[in-house]
N, C-alpha and C. Protein backbone atom coordinates (compact mmCIF):
# COMPACT_ATOMS: atom_id res chain seq x y z
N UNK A 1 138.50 -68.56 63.75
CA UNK A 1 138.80 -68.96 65.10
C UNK A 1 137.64 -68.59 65.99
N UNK A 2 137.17 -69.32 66.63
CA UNK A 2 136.08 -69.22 67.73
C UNK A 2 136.61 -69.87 69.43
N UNK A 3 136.41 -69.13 69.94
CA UNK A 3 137.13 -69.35 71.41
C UNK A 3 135.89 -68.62 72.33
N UNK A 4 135.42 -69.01 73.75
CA UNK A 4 134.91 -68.47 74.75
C UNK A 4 135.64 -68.41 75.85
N UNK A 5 134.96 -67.78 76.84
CA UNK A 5 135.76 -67.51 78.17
C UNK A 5 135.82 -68.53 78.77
N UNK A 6 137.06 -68.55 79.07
CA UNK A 6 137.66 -70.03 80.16
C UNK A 6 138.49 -70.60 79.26
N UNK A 7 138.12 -70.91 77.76
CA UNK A 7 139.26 -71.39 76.53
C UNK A 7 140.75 -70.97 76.87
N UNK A 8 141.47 -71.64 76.96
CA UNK A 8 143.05 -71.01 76.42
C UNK A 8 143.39 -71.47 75.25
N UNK A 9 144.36 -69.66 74.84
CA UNK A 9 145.37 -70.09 73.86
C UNK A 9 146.40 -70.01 73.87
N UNK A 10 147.06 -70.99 72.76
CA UNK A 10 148.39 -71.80 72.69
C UNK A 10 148.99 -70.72 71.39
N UNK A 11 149.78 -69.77 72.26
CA UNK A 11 150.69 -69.27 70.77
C UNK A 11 152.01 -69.73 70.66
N UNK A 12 152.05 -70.16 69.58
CA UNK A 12 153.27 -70.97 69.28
C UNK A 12 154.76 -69.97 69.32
N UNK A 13 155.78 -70.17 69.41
CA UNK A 13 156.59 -69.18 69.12
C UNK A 13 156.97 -69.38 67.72
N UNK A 14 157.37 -67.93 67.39
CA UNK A 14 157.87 -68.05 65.50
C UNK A 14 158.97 -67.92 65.32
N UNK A 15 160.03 -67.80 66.27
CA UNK A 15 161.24 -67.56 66.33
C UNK A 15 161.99 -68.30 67.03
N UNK A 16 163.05 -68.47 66.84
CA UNK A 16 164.18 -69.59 66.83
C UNK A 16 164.37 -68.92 69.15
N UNK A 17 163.93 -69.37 69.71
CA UNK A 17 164.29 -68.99 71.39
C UNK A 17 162.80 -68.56 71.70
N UNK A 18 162.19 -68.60 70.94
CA UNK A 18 160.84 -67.78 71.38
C UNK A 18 160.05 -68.67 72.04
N UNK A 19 159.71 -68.94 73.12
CA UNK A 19 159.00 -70.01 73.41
C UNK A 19 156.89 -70.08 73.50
N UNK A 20 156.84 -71.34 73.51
CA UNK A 20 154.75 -71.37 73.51
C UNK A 20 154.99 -70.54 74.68
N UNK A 21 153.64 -69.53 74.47
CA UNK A 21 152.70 -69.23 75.83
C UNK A 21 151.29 -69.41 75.39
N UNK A 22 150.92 -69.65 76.73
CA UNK A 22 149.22 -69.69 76.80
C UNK A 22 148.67 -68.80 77.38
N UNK A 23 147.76 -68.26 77.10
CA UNK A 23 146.80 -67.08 77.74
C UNK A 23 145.43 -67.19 77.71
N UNK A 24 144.19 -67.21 79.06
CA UNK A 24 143.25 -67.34 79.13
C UNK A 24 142.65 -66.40 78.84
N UNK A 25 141.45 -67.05 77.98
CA UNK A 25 140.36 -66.07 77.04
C UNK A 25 139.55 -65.34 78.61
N UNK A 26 139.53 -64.33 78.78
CA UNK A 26 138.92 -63.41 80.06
C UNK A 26 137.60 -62.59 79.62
N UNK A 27 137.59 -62.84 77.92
CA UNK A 27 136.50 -61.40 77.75
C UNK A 27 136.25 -62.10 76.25
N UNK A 28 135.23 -62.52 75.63
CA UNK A 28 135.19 -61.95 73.95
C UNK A 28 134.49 -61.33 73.51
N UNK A 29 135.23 -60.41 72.94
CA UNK A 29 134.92 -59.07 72.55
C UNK A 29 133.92 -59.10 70.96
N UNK A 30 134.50 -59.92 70.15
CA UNK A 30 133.56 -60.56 68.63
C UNK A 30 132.48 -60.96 68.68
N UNK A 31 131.70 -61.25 67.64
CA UNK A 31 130.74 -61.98 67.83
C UNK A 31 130.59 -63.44 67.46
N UNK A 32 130.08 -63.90 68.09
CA UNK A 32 129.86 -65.43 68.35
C UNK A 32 131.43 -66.28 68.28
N UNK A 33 131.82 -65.58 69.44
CA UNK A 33 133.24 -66.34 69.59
C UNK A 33 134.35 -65.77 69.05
N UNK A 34 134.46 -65.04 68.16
CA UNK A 34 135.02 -64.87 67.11
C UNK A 34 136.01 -63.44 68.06
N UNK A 35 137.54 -63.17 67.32
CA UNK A 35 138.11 -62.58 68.26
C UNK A 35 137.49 -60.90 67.82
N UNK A 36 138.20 -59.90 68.39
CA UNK A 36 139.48 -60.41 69.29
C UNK A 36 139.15 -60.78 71.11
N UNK A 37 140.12 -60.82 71.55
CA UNK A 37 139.50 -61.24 73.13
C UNK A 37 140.91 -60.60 74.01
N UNK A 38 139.76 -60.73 75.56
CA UNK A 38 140.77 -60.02 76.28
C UNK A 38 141.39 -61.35 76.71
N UNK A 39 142.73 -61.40 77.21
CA UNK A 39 143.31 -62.15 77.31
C UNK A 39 144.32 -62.57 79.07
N UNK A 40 144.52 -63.07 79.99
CA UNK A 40 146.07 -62.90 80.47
C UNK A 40 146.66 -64.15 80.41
N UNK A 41 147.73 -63.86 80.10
CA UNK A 41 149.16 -65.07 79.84
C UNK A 41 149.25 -65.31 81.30
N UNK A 42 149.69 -66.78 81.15
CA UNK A 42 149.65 -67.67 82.29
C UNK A 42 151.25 -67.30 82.95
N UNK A 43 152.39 -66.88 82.20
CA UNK A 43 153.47 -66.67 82.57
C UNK A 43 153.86 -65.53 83.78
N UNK A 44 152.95 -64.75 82.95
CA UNK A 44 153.93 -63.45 83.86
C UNK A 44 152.31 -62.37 84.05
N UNK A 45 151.38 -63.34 83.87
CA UNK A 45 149.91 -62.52 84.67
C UNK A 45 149.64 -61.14 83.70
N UNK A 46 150.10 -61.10 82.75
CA UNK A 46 149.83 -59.46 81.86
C UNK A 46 148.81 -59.82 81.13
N UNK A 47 147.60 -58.65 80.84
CA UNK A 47 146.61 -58.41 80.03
C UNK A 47 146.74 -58.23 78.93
N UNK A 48 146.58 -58.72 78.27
CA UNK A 48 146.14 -57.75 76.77
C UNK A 48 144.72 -58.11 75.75
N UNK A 49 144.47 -56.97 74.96
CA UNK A 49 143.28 -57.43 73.86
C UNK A 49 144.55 -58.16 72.73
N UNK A 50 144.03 -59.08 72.22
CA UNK A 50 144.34 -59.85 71.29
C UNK A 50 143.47 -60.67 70.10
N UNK A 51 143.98 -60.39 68.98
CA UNK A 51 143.29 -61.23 67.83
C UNK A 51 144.42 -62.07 67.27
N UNK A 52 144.46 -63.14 67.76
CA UNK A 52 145.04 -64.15 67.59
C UNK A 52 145.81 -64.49 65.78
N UNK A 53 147.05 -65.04 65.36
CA UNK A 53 146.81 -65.39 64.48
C UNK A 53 147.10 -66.61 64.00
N UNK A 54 147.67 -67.40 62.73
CA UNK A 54 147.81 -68.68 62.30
C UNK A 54 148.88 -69.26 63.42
N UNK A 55 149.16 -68.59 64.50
CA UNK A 55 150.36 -69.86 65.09
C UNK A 55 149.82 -70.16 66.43
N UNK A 56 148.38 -69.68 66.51
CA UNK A 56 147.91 -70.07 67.90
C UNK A 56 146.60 -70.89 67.26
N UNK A 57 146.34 -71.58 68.78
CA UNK A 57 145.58 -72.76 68.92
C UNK A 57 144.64 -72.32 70.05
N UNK A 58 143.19 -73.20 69.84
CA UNK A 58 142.12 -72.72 70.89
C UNK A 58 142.73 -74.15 71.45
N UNK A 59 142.28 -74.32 72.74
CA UNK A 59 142.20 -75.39 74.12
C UNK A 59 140.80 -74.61 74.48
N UNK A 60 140.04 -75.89 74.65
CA UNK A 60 138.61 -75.47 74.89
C UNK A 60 138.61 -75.95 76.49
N UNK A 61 138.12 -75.21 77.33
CA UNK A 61 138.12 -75.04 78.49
C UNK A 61 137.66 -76.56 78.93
N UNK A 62 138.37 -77.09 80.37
CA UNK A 62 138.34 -78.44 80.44
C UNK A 62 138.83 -79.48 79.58
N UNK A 63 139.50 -79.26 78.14
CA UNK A 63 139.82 -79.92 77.23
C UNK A 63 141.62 -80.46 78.08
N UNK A 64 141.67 -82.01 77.86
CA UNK A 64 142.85 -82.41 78.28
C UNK A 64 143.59 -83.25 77.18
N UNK A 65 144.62 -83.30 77.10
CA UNK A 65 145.58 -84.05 76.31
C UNK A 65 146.64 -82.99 75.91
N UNK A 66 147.38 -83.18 74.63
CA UNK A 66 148.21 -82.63 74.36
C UNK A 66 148.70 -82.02 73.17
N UNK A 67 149.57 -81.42 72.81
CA UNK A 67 149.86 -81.46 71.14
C UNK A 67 150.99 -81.45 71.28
């Protein structure tokens, strides 16, 4: 996974009520893109470091459409 700042990601939920959130890449901490990264969720504005795993998706900053 390679993501830069301004990218959001799309974590899917894995559980039956769990719903997607997205959280903007704020910091990457890896090298050359690579995680983990600082993060805040678009929902409820909270920080965290995060290394993403198989149920999230990069959105490359300015990228439009859908999934």
């Amino acid at each position: 996974m390679r993501a830069s700042v301004g990218d959001k990601l799309l974590v899917h939920g894995r559980t039956v009520g769990q719903h997607d959130r997205t959280a903007e890449v704020l910091e990457v901490k890896g090298e050359n893109g690579a995680p983990p990264y600082r993060v805040k969720f678009d929902d409820d504005g909270h920080e965290a470091l995060m290394s993403p795993g198989p149920d999230t998706v990069v959105r490359r900053h300015g990228e439009t459409g859908g999934q």
